[in-house]
PDB file of N, CA and C in Angstrom:
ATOM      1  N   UNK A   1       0.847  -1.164   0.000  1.00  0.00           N
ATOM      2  CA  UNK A   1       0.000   0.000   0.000  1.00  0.00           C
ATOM      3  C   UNK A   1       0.900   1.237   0.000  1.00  0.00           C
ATOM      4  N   UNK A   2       0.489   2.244  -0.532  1.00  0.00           N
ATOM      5  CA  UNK A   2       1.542   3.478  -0.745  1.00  0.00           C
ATOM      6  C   UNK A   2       0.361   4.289   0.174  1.00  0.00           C
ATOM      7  N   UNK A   3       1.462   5.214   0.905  1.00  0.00           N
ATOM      8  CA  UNK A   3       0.880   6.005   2.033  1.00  0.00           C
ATOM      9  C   UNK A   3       1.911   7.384   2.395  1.00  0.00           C
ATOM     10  N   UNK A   4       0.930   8.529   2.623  1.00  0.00           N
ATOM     11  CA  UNK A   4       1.670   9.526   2.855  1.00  0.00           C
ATOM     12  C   UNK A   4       2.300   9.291   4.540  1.00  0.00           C
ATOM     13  N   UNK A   5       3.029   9.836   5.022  1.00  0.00           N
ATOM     14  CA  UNK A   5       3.420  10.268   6.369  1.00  0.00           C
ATOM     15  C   UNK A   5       3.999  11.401   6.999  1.00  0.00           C
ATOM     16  N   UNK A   6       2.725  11.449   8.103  1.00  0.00           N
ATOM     17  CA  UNK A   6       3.077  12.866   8.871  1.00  0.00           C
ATOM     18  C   UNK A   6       3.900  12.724   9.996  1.00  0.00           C
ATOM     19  N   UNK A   7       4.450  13.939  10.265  1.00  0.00           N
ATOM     20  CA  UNK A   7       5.207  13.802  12.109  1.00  0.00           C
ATOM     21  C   UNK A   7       4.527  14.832  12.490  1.00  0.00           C
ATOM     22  N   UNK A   8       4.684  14.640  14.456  1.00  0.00           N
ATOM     23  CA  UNK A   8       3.821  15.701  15.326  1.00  0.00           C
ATOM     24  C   UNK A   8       4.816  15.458  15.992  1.00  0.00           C
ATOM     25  N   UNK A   9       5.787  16.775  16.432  1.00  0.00           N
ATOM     26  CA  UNK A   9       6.569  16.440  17.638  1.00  0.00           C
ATOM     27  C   UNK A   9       6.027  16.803  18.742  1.00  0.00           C
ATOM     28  N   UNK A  10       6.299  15.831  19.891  1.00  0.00           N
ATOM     29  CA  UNK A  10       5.366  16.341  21.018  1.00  0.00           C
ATOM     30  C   UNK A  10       5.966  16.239  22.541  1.00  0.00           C
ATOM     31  N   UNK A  11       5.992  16.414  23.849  1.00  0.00           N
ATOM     32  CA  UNK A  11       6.568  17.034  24.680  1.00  0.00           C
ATOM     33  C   UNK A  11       8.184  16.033  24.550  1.00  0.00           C
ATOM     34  N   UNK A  12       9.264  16.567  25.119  1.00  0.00           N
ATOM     35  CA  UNK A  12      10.320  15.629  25.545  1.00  0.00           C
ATOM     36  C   UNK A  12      11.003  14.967  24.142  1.00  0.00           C
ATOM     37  N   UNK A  13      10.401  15.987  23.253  1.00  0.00           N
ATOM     38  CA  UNK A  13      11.185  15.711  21.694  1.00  0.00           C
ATOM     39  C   UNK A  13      10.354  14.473  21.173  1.00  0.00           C
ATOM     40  N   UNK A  14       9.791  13.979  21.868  1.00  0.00           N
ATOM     41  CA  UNK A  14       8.934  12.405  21.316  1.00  0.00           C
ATOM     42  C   UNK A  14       8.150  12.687  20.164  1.00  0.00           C
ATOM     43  N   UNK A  15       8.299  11.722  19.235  1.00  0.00           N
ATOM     44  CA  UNK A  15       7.647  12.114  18.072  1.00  0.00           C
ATOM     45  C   UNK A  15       6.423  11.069  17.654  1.00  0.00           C
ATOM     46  N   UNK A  16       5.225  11.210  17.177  1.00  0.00           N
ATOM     47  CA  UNK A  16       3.776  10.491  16.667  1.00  0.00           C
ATOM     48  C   UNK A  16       3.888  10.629  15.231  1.00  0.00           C
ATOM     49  N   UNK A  17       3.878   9.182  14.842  1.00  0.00           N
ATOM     50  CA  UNK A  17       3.395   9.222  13.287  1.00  0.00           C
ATOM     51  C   UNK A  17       2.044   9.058  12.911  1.00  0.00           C
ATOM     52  N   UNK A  18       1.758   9.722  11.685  1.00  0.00           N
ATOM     53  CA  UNK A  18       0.707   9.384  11.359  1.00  0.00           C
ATOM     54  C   UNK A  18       0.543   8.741   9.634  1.00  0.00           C
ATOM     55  N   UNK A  19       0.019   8.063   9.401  1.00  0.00           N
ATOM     56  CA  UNK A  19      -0.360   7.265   7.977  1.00  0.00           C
ATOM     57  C   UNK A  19      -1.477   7.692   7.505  1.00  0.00           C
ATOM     58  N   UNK A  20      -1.596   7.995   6.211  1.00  0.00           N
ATOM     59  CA  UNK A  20      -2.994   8.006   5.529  1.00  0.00           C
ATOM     60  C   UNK A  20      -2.164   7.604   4.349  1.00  0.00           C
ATOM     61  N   UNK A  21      -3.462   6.617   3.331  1.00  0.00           N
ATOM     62  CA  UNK A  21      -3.502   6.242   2.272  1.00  0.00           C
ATOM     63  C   UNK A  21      -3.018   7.660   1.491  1.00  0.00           C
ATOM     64  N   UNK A  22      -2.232   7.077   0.238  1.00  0.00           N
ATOM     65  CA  UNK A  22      -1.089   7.964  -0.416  1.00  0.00           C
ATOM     66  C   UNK A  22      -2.430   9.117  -1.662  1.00  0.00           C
ATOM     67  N   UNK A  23      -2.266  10.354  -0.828  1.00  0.00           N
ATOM     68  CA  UNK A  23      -2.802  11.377  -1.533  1.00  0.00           C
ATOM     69  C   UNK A  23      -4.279  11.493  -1.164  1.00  0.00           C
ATOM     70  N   UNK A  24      -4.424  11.381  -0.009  1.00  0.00           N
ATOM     71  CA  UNK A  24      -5.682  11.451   0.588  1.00  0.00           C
ATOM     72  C   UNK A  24      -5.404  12.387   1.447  1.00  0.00           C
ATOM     73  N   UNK A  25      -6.821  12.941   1.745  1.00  0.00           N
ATOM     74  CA  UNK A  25      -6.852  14.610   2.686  1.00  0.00           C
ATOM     75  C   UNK A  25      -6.597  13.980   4.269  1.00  0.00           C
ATOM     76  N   UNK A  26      -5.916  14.624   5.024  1.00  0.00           N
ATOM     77  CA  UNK A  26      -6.006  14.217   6.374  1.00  0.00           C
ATOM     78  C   UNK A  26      -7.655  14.104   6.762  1.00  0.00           C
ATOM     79  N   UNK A  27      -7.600  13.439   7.737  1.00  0.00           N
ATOM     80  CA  UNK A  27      -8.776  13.189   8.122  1.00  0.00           C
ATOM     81  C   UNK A  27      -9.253  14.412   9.423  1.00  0.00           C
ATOM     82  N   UNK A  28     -10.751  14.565   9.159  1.00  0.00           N
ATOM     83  CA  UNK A  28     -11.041  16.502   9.771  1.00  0.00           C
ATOM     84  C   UNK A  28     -10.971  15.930  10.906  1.00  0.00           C
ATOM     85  N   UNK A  29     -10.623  14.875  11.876  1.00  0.00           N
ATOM     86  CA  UNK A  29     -10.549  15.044  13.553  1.00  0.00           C
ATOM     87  C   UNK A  29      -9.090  15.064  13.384  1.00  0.00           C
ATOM     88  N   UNK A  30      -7.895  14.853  12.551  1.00  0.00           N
ATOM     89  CA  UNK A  30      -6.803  15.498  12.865  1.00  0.00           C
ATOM     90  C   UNK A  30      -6.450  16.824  12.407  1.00  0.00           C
ATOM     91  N   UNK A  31      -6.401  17.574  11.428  1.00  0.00           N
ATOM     92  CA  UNK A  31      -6.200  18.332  10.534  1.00  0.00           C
ATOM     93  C   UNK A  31      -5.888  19.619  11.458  1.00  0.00           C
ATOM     94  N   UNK A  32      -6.572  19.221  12.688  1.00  0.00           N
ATOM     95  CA  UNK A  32      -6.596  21.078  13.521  1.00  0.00           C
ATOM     96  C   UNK A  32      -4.920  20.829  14.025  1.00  0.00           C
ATOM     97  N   UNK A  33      -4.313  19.732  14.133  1.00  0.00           N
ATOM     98  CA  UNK A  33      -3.478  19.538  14.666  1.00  0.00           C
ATOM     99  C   UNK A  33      -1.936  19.488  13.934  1.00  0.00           C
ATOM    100  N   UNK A  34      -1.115  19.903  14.709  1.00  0.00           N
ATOM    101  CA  UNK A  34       0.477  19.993  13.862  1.00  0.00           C
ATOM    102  C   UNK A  34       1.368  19.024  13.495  1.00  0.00           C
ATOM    103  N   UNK A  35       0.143  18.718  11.978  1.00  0.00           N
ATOM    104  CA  UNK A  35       0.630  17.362  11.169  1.00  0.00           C
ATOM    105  C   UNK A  35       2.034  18.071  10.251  1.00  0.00           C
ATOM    106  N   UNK A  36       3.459  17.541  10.390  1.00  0.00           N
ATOM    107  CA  UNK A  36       4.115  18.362   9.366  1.00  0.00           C
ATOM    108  C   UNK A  36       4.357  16.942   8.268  1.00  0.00           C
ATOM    109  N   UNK A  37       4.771  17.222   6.813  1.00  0.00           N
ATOM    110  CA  UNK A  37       4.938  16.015   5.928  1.00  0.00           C
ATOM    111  C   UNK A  37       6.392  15.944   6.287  1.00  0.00           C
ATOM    112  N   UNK A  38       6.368  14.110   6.381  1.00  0.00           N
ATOM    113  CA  UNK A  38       7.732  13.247   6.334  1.00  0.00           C
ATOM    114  C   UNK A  38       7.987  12.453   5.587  1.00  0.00           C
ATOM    115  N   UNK A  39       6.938  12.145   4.712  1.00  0.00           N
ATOM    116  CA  UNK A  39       7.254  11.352   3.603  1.00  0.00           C
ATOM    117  C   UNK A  39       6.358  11.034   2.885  1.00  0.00           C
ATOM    118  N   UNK A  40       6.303  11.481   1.257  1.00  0.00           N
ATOM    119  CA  UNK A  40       4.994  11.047   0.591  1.00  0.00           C
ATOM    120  C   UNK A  40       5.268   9.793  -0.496  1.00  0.00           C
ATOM    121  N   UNK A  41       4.590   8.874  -0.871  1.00  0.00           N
ATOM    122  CA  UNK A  41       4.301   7.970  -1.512  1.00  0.00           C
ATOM    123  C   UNK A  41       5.405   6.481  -0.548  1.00  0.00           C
ATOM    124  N   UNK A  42       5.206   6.200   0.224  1.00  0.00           N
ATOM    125  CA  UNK A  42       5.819   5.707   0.882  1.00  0.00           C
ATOM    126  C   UNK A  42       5.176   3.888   0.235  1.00  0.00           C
ATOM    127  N   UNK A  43       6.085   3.072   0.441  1.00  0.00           N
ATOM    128  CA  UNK A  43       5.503   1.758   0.316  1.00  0.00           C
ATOM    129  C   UNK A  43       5.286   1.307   1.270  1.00  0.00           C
ATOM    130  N   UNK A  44       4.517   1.004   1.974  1.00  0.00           N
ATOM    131  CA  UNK A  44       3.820   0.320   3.368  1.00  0.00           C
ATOM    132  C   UNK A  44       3.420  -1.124   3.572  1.00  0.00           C
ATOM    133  N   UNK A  45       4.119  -2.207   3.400  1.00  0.00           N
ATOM    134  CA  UNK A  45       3.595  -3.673   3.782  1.00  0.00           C
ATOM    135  C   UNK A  45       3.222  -4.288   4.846  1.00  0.00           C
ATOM    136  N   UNK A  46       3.156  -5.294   4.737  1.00  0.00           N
ATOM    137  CA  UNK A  46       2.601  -5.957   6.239  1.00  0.00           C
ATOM    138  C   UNK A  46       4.040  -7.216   5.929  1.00  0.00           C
ATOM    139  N   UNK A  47       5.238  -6.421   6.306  1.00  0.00           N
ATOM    140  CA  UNK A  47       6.245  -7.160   6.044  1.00  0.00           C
ATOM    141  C   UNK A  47       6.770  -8.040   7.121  1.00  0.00           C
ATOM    142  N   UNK A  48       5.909  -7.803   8.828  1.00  0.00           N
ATOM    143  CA  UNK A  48       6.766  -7.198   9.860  1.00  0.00           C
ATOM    144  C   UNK A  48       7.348  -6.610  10.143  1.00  0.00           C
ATOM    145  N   UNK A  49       7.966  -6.107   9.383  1.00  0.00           N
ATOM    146  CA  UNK A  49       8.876  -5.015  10.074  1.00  0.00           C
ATOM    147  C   UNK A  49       8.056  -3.530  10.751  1.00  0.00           C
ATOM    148  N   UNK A  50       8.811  -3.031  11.288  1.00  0.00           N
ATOM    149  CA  UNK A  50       7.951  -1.830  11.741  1.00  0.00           C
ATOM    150  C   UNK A  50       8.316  -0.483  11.057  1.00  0.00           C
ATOM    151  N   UNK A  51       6.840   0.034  10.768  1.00  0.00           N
ATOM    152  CA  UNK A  51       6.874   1.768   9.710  1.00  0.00           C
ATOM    153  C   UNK A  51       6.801   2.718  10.968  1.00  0.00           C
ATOM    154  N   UNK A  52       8.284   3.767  10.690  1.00  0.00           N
ATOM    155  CA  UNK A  52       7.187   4.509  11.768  1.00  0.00           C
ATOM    156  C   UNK A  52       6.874   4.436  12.685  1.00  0.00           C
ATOM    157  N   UNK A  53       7.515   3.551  13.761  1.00  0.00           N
ATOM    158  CA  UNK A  53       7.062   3.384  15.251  1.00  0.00           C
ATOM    159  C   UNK A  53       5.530   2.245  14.474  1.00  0.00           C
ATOM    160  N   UNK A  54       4.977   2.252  13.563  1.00  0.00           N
ATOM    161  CA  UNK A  54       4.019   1.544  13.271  1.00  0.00           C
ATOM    162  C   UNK A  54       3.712  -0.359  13.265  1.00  0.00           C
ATOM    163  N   UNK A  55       3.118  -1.101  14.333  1.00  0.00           N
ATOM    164  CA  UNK A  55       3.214  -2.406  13.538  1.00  0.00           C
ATOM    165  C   UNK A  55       2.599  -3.016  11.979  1.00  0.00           C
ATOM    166  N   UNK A  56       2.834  -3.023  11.364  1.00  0.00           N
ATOM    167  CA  UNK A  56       1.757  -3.491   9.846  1.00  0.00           C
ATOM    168  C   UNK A  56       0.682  -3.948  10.476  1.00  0.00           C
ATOM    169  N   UNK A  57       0.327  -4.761  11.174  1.00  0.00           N
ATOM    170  CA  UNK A  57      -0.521  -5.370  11.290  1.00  0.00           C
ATOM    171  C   UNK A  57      -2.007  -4.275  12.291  1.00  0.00           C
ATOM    172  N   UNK A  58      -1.673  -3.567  13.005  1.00  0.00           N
ATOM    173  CA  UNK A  58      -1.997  -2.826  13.576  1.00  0.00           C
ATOM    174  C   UNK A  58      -2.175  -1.345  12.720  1.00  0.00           C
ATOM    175  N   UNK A  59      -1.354  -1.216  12.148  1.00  0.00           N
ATOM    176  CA  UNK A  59      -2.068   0.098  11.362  1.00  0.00           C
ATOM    177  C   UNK A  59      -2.785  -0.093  10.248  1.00  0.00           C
ATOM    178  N   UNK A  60      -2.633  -1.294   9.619  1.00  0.00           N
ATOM    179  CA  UNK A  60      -3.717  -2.011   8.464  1.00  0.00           C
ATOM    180  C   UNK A  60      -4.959  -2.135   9.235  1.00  0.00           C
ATOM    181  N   UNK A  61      -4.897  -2.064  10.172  1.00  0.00           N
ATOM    182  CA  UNK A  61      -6.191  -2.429  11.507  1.00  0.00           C
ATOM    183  C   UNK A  61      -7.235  -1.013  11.400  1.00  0.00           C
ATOM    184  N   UNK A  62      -6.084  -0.131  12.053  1.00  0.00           N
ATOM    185  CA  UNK A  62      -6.452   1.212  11.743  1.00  0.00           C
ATOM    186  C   UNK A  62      -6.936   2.101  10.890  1.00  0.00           C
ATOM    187  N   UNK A  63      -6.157   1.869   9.714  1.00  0.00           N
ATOM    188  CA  UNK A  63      -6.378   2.039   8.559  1.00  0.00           C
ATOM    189  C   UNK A  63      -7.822   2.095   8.089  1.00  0.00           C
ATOM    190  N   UNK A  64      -7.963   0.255   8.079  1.00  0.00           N
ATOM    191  CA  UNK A  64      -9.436  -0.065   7.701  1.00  0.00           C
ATOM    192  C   UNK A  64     -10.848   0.630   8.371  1.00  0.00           C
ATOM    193  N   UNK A  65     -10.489   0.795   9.660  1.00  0.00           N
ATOM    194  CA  UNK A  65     -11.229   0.946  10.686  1.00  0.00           C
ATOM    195  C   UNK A  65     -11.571   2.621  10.407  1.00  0.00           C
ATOM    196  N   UNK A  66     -10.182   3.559  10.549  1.00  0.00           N
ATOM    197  CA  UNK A  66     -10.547   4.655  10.433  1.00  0.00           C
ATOM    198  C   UNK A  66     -10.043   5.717   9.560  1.00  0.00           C
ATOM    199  N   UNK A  67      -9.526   5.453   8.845  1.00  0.00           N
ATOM    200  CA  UNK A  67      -9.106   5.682   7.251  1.00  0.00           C
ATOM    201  C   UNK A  67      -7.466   6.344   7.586  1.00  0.00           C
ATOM    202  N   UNK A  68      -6.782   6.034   8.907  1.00  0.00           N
ATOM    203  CA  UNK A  68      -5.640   6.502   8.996  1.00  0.00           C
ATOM    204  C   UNK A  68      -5.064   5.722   9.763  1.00  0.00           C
ATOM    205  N   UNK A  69      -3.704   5.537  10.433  1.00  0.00           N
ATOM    206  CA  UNK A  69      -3.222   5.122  11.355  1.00  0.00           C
ATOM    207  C   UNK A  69      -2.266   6.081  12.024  1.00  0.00           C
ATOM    208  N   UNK A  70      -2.098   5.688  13.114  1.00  0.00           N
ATOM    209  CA  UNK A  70      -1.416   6.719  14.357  1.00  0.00           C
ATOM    210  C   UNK A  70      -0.483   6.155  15.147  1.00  0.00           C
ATOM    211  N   UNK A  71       0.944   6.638  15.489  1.00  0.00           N
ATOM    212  CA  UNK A  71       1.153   5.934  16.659  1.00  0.00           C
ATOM    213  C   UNK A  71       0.428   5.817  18.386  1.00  0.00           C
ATOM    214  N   UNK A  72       0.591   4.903  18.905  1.00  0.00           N
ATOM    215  CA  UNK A  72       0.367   4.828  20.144  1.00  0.00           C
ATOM    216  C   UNK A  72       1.293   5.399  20.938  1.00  0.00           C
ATOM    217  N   UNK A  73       0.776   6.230  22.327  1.00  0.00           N
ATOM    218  CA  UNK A  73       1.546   6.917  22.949  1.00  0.00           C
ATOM    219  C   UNK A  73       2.753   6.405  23.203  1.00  0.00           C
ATOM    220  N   UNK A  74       2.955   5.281  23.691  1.00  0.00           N
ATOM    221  CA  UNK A  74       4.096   4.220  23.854  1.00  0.00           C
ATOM    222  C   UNK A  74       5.261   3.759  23.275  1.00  0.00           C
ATOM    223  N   UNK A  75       4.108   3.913  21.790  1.00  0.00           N
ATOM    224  CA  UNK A  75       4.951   4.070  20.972  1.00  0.00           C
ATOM    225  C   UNK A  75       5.857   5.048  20.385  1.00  0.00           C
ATOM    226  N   UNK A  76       5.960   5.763  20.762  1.00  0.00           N
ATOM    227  CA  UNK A  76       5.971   7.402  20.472  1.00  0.00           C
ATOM    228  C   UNK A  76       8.402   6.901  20.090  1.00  0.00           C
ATOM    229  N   UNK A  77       8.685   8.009  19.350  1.00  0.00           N
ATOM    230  CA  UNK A  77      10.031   7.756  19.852  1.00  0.00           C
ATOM    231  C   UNK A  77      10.845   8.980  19.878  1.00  0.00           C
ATOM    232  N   UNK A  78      12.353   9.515  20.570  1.00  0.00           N
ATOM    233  CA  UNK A  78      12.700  10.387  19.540  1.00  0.00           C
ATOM    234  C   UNK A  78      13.135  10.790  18.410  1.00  0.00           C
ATOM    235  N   UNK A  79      12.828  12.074  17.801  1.00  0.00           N
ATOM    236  CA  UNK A  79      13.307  12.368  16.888  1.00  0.00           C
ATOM    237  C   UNK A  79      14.668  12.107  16.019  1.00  0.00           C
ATOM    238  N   UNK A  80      14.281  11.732  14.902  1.00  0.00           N
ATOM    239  CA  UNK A  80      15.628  11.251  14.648  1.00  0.00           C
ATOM    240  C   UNK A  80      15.691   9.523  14.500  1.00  0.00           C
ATOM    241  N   UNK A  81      14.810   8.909  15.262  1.00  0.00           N
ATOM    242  CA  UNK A  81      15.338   7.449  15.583  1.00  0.00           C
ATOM    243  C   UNK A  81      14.399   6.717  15.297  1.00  0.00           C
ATOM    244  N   UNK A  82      13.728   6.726  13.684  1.00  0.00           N
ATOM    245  CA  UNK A  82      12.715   6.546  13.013  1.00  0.00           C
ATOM    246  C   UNK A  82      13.041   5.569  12.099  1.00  0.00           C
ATOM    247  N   UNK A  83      12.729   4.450  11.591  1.00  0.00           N
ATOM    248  CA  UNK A  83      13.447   3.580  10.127  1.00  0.00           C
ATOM    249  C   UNK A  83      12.286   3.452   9.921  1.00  0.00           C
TER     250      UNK A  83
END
């Protein structure tokens, strides 16, 4: 799946990704918020490996469910230390 990706940096330098399907409008319950672009047309599998602080399996979850995926607070990492 090809997918844009946003960053939100947020307290303590920790950073939240976000996924939406590639060239689609953010979705209006995020949009008020300080989505900046990190990467557009991205290839996104369900390879295992992890996108983004993202699991495949879990943001394909998301995805379906709510037309985006997000990290979890937990997941959160710093800046910089993203593959």
């Amino acid at each position: 799946m090809k997918v844009d990706v946003y960053k939100r940096t947020e307290e303590n330098d920790l950073c939240s990704y976000l996924v939406v399907p590639h060239e689609q409008p953010l979705p209006q319950e995020v949009a008020s918020t300080e989505w900046l672009v990190h990467e557009l047309d991205v290839d996104f599998e369900r390879t295992g490996k992890t996108h983004f602080t993202l699991e495949p399996d879990d943001a394909f979850q998301q995805i379906g469910e709510k037309g985006y995926a997000i990290s979890h607070l937990n997941d959160r990492t710093k800046d910089g230390n993203v593959h």
